[in-house]
PDB file of N, CA and C in Angstrom:
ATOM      1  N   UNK A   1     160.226  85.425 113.717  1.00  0.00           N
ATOM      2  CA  UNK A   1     159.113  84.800 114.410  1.00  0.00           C
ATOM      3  C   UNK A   1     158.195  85.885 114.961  1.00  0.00           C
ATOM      4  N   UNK A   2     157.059  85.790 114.525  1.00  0.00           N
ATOM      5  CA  UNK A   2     156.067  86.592 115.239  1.00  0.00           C
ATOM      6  C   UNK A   2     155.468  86.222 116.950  1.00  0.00           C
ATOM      7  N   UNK A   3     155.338  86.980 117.597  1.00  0.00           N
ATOM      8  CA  UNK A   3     154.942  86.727 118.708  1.00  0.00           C
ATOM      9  C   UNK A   3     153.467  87.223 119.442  1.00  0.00           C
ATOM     10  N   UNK A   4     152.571  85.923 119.687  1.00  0.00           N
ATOM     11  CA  UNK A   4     151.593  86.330 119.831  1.00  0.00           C
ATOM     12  C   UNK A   4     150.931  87.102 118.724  1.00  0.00           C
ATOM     13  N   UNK A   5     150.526  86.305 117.375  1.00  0.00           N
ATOM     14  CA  UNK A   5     149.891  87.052 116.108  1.00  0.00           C
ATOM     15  C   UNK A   5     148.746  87.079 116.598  1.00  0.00           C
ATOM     16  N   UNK A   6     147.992  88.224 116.025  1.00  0.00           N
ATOM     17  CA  UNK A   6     147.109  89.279 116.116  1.00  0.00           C
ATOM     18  C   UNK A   6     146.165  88.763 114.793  1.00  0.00           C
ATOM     19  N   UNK A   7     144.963  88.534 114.131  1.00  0.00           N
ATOM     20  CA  UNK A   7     144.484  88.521 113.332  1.00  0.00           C
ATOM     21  C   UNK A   7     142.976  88.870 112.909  1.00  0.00           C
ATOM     22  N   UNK A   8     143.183  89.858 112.573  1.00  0.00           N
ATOM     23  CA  UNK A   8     141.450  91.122 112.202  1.00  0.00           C
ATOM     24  C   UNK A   8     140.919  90.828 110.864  1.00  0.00           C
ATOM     25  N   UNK A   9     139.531  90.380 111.084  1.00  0.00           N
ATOM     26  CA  UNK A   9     138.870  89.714 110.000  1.00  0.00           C
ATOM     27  C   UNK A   9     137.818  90.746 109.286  1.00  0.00           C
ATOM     28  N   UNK A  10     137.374  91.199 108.906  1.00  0.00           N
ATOM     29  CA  UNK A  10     136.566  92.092 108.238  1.00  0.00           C
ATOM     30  C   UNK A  10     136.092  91.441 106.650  1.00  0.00           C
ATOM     31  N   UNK A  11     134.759  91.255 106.977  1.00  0.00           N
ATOM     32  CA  UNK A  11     133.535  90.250 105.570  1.00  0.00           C
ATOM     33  C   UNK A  11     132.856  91.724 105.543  1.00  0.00           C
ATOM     34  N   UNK A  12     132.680  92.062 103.976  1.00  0.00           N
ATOM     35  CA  UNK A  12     132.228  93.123 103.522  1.00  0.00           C
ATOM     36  C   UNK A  12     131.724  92.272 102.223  1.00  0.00           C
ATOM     37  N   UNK A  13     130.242  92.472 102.388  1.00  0.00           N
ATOM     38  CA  UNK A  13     129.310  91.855 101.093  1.00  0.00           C
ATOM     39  C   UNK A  13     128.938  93.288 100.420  1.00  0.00           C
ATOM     40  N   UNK A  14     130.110  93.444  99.156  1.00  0.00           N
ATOM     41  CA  UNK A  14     130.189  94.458  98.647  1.00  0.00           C
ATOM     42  C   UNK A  14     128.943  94.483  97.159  1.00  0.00           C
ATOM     43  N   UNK A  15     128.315  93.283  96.760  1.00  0.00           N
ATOM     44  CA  UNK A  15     127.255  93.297  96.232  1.00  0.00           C
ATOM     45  C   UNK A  15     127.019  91.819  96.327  1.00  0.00           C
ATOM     46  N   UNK A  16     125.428  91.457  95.651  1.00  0.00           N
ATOM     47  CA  UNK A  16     125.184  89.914  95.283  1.00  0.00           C
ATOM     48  C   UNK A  16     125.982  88.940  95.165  1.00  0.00           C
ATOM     49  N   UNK A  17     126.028  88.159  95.713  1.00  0.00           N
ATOM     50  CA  UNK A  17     127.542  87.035  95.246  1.00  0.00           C
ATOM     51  C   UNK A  17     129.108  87.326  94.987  1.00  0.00           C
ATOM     52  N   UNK A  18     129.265  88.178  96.226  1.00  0.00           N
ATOM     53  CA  UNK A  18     130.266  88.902  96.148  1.00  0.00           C
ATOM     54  C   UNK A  18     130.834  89.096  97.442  1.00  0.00           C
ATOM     55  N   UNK A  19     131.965  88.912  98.152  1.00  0.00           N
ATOM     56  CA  UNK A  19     132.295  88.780  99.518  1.00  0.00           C
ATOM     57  C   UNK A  19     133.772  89.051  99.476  1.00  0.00           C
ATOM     58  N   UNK A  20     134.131  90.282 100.453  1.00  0.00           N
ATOM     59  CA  UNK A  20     135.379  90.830  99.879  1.00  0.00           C
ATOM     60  C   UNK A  20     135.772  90.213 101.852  1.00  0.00           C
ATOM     61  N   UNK A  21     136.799  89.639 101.891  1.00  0.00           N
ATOM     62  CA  UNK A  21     137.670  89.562 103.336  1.00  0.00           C
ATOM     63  C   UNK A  21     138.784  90.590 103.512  1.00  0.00           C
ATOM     64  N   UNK A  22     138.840  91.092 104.338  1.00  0.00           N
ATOM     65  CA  UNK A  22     139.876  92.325 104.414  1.00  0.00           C
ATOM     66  C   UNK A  22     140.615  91.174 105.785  1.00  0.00           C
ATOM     67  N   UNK A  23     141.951  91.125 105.675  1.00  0.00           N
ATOM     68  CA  UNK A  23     142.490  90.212 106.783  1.00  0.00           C
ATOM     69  C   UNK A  23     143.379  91.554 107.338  1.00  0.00           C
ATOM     70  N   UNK A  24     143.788  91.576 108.504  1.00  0.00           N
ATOM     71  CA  UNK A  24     144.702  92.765 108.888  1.00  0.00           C
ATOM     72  C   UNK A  24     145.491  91.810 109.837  1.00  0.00           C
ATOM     73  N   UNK A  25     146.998  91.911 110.135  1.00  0.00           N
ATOM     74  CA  UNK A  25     147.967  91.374 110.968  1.00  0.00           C
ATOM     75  C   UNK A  25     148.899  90.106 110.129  1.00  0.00           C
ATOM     76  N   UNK A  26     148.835  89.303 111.168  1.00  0.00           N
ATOM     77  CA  UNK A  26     149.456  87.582 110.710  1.00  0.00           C
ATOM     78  C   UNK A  26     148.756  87.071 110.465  1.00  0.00           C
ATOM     79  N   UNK A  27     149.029  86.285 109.619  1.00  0.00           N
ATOM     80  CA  UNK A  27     148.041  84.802 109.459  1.00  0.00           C
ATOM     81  C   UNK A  27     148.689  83.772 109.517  1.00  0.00           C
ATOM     82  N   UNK A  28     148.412  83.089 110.740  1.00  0.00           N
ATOM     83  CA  UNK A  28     149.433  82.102 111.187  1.00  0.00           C
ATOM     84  C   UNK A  28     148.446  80.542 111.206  1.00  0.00           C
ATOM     85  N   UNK A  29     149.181  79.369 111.767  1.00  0.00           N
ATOM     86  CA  UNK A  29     148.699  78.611 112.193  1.00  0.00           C
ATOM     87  C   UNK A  29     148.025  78.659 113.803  1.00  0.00           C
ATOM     88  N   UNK A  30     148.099  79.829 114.729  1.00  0.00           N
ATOM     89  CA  UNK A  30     147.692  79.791 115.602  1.00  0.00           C
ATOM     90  C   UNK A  30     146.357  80.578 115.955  1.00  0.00           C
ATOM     91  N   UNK A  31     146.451  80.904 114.233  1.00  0.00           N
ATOM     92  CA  UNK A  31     144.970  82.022 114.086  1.00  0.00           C
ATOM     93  C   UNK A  31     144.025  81.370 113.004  1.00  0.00           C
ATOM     94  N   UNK A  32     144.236  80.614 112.049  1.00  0.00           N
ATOM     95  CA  UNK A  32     143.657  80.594 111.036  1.00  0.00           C
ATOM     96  C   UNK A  32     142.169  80.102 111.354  1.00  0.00           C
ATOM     97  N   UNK A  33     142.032  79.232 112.761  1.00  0.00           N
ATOM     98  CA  UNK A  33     140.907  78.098 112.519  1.00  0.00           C
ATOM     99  C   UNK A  33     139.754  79.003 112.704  1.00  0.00           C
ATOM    100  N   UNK A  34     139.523  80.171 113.706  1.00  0.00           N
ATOM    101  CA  UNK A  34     138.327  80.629 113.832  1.00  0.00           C
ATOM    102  C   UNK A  34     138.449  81.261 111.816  1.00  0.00           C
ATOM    103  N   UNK A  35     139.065  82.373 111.378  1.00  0.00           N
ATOM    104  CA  UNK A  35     138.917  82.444 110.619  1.00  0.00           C
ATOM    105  C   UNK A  35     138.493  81.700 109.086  1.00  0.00           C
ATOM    106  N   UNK A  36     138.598  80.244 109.401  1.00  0.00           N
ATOM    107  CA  UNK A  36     138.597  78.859 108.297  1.00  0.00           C
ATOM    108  C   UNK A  36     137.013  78.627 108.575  1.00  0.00           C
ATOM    109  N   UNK A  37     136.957  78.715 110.087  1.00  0.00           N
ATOM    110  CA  UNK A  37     135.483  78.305 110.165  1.00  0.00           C
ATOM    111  C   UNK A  37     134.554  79.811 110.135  1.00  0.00           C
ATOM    112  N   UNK A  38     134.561  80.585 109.808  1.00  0.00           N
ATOM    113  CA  UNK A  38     134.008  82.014 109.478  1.00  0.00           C
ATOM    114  C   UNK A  38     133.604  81.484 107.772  1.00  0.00           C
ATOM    115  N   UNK A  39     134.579  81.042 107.024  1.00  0.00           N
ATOM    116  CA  UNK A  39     134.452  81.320 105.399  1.00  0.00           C
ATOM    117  C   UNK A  39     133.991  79.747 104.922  1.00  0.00           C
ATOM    118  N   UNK A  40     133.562  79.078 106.148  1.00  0.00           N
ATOM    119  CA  UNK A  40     133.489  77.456 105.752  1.00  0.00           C
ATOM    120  C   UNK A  40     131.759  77.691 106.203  1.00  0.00           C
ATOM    121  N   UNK A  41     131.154  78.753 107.234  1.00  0.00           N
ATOM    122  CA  UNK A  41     130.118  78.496 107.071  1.00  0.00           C
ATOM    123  C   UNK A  41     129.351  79.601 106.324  1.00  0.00           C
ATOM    124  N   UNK A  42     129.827  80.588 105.401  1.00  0.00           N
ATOM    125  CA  UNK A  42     129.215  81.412 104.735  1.00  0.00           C
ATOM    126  C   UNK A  42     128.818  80.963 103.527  1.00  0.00           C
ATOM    127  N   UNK A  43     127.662  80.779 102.971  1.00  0.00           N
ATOM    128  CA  UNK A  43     127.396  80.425 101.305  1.00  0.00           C
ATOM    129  C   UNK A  43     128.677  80.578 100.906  1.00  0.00           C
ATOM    130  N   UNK A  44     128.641  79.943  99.106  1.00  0.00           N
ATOM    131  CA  UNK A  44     130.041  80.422  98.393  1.00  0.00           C
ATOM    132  C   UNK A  44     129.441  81.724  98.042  1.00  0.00           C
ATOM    133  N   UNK A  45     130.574  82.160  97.528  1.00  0.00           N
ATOM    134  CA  UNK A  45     130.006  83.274  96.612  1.00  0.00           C
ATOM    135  C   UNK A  45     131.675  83.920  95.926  1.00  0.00           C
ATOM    136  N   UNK A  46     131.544  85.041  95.217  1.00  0.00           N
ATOM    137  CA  UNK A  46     132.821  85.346  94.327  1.00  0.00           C
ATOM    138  C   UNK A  46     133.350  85.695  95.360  1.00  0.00           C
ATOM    139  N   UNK A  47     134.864  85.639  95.734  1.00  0.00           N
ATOM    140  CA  UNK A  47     135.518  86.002  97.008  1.00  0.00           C
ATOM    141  C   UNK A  47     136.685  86.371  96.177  1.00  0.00           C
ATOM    142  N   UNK A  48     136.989  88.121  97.272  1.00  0.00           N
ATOM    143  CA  UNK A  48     138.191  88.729  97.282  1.00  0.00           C
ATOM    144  C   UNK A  48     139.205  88.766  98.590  1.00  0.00           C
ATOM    145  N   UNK A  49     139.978  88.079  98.522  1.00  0.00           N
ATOM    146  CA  UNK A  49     140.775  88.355  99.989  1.00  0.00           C
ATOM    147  C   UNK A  49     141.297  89.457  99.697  1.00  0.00           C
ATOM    148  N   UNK A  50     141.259  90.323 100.775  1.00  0.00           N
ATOM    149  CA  UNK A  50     141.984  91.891 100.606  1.00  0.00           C
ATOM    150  C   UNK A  50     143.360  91.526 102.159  1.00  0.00           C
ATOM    151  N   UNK A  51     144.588  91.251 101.423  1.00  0.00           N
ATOM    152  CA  UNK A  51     145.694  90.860 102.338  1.00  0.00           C
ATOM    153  C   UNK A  51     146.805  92.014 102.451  1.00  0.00           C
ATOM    154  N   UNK A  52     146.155  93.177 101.961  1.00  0.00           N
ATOM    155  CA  UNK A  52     147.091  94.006 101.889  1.00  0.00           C
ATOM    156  C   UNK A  52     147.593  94.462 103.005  1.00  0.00           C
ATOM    157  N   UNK A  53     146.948  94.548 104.056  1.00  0.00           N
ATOM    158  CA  UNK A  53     147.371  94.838 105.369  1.00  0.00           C
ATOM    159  C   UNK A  53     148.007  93.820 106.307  1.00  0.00           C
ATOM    160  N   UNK A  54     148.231  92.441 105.787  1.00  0.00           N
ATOM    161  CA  UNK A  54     148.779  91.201 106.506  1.00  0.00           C
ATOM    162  C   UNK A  54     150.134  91.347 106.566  1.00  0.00           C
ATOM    163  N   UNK A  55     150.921  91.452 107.683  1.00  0.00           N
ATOM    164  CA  UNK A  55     152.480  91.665 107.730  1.00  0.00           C
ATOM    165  C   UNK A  55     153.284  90.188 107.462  1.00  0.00           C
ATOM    166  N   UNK A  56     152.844  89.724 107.760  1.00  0.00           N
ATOM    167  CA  UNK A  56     153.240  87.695 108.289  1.00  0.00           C
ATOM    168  C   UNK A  56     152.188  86.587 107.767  1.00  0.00           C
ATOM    169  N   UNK A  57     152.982  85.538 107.219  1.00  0.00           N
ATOM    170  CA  UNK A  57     152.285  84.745 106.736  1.00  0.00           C
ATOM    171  C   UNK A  57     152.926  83.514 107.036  1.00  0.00           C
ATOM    172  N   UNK A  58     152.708  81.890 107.788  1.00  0.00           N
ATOM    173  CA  UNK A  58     153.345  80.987 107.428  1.00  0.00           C
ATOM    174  C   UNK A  58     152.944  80.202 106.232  1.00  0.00           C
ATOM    175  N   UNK A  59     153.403  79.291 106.070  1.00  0.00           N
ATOM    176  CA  UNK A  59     153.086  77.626 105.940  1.00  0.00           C
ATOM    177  C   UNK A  59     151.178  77.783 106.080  1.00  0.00           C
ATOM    178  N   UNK A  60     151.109  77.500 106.967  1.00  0.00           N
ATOM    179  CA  UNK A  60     149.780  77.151 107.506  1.00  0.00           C
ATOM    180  C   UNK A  60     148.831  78.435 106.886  1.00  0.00           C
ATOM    181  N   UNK A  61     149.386  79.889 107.011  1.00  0.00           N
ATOM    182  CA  UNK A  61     148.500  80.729 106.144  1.00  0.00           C
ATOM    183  C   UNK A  61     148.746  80.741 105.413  1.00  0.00           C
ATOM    184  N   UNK A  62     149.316  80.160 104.243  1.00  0.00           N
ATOM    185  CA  UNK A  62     149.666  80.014 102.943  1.00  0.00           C
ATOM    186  C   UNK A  62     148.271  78.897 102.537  1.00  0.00           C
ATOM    187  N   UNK A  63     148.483  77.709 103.823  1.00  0.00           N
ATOM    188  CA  UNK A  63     147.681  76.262 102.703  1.00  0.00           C
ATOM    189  C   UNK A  63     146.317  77.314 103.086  1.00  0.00           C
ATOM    190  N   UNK A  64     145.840  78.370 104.021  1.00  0.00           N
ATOM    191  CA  UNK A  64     144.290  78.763 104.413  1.00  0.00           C
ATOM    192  C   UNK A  64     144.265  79.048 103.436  1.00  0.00           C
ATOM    193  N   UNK A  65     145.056  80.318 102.304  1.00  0.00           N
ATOM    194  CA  UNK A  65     144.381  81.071 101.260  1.00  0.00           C
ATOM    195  C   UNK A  65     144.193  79.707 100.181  1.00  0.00           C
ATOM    196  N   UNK A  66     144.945  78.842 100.101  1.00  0.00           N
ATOM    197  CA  UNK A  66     145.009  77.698  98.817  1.00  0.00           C
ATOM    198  C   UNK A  66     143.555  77.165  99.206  1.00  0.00           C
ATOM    199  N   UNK A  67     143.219  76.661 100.428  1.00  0.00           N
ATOM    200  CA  UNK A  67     142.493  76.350 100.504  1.00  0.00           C
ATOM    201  C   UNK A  67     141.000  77.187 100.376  1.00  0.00           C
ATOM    202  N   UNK A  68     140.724  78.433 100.305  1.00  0.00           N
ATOM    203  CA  UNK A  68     140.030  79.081 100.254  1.00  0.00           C
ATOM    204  C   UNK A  68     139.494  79.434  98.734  1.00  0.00           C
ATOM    205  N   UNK A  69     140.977  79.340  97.860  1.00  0.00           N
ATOM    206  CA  UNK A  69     140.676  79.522  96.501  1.00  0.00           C
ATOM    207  C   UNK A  69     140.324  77.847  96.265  1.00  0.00           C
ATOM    208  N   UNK A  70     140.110  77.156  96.481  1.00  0.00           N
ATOM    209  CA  UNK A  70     139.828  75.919  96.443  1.00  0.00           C
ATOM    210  C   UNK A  70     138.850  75.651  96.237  1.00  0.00           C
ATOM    211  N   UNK A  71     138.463  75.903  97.730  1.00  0.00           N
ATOM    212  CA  UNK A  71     137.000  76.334  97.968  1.00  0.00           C
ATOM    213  C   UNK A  71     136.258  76.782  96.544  1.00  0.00           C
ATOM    214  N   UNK A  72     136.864  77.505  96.456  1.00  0.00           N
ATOM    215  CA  UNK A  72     135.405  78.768  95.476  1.00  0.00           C
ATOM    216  C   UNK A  72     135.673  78.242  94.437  1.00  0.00           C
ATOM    217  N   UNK A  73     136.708  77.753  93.720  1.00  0.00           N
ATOM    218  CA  UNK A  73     136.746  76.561  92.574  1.00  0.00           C
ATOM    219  C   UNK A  73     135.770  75.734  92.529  1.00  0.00           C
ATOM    220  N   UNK A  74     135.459  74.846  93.044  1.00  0.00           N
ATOM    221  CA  UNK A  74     135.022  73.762  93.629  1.00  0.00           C
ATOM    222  C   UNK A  74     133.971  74.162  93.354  1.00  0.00           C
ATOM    223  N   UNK A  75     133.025  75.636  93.949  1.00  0.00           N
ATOM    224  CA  UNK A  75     131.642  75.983  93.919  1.00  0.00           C
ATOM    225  C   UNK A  75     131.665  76.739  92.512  1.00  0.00           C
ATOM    226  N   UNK A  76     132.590  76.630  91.649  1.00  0.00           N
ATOM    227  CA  UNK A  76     132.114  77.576  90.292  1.00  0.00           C
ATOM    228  C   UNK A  76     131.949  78.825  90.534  1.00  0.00           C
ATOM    229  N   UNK A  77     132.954  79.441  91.969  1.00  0.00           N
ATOM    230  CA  UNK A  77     133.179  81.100  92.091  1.00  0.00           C
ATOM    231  C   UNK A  77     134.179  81.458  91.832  1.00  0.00           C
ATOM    232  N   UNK A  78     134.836  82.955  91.369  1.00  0.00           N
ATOM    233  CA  UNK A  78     136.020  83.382  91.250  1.00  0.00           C
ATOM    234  C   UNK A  78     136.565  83.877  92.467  1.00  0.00           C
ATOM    235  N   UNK A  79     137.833  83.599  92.482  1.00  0.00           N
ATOM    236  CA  UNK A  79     138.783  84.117  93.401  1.00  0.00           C
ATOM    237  C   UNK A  79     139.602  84.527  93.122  1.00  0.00           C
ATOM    238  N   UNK A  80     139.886  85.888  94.047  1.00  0.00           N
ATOM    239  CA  UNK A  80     140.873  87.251  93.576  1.00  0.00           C
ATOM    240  C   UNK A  80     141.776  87.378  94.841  1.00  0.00           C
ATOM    241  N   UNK A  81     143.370  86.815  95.035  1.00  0.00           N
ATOM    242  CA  UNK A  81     144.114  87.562  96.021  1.00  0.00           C
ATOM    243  C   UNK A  81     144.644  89.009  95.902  1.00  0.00           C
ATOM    244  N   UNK A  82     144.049  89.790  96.811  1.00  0.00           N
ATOM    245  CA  UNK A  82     144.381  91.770  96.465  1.00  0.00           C
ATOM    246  C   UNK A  82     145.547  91.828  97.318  1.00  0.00           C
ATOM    247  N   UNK A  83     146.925  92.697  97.160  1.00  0.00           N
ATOM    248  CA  UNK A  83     147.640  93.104  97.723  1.00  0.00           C
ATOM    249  C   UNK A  83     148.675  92.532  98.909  1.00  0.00           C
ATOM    250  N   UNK A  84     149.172  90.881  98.000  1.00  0.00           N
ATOM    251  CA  UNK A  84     150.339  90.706  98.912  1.00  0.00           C
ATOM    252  C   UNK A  84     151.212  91.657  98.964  1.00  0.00           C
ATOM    253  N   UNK A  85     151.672  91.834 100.407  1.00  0.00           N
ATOM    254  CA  UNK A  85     153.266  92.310 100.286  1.00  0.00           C
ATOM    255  C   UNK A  85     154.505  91.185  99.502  1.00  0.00           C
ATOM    256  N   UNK A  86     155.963  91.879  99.856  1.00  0.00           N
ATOM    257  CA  UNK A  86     157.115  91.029  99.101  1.00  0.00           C
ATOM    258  C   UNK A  86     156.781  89.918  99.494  1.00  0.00           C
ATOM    259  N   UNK A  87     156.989  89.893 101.120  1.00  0.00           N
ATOM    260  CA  UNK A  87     157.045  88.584 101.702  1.00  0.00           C
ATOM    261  C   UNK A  87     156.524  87.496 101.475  1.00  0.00           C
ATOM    262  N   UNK A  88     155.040  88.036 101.021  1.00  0.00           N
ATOM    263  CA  UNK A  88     154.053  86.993 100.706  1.00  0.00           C
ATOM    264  C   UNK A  88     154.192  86.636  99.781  1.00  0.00           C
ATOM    265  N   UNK A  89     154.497  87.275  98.598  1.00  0.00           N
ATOM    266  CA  UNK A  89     154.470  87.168  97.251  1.00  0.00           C
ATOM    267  C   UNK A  89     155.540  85.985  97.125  1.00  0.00           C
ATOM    268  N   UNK A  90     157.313  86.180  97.986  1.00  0.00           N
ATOM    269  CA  UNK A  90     158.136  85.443  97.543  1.00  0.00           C
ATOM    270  C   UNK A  90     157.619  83.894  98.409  1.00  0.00           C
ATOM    271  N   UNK A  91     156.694  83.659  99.388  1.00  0.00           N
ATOM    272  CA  UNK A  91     156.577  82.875 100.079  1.00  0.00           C
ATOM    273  C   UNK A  91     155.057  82.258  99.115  1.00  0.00           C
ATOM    274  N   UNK A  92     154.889  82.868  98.193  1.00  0.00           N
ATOM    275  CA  UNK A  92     153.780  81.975  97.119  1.00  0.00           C
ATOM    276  C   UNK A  92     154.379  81.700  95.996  1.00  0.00           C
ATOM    277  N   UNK A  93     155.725  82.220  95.607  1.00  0.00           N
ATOM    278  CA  UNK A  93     156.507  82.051  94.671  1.00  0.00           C
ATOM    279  C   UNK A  93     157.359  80.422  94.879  1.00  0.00           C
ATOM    280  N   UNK A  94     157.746  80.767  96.067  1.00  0.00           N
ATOM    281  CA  UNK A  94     158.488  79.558  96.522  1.00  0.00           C
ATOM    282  C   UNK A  94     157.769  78.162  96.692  1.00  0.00           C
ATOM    283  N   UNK A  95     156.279  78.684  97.314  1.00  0.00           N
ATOM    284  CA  UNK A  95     155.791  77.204  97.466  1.00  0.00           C
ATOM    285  C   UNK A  95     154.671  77.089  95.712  1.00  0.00           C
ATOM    286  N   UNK A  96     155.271  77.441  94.999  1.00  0.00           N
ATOM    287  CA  UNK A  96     154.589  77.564  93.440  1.00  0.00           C
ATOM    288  C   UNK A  96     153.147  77.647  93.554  1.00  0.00           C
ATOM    289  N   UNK A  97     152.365  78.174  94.286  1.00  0.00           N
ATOM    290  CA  UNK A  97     150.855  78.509  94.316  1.00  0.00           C
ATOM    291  C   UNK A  97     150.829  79.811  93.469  1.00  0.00           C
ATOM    292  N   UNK A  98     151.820  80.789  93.094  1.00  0.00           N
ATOM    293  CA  UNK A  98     151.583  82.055  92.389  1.00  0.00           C
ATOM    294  C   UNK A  98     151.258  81.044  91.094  1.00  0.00           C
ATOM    295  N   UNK A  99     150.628  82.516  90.371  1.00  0.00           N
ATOM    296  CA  UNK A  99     150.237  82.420  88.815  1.00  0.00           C
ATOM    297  C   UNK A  99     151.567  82.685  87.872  1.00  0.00           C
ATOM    298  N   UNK A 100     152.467  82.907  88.506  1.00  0.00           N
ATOM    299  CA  UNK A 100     154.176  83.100  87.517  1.00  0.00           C
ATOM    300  C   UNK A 100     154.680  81.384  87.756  1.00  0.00           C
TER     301      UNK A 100
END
């Protein structure tokens, strides 16, 4: 259990239609909403989550990223998850959202 998660947002419009999120810490259910409403009022555009620095992930930050690649589906953008750790990886494995 994480205590008191921490969650650092960083939007880097690395060219035209192009929006890279760098997330740093947890991504919990007790953090996600400012962050949901950050990427709910930005145009779409091609989005990279950069999660390489995220230690912790629940449930609830699991459905944000589903929902985020959703999102950009929906608008005819691509979406790229960069750099889960294990944790994440076996916790997208398990709830079958990975591409394996």
């Amino acid at each position: 259990m994480v205590n008191d998660p921490v969650l650092t947002l960083e939007i880097i419009e690395s060219k035209p239609d192009e929006r890279i999120f760098k997330l740093t810490g947890a991504l919990t259910l007790s953090n996600i909403f400012s962050f949901q409403d950050k990427f709910r009022e930005l145009p779409a555009a091609n989005t990279i989550f950069d999660i390489t620095q995220i230690t912790y992930v629940d449930s609830a930050g699991i459905g944000c990223i589903v929902n985020a690649h959703v999102s950009c589906k929906n608008s005819g953008k691509s979406f790229l998850l960069v750099g889960p750790n294990d944790r994440v990886k076996a916790v997208l494995h398990h709830t079958r959202v990975d591409p394996c």
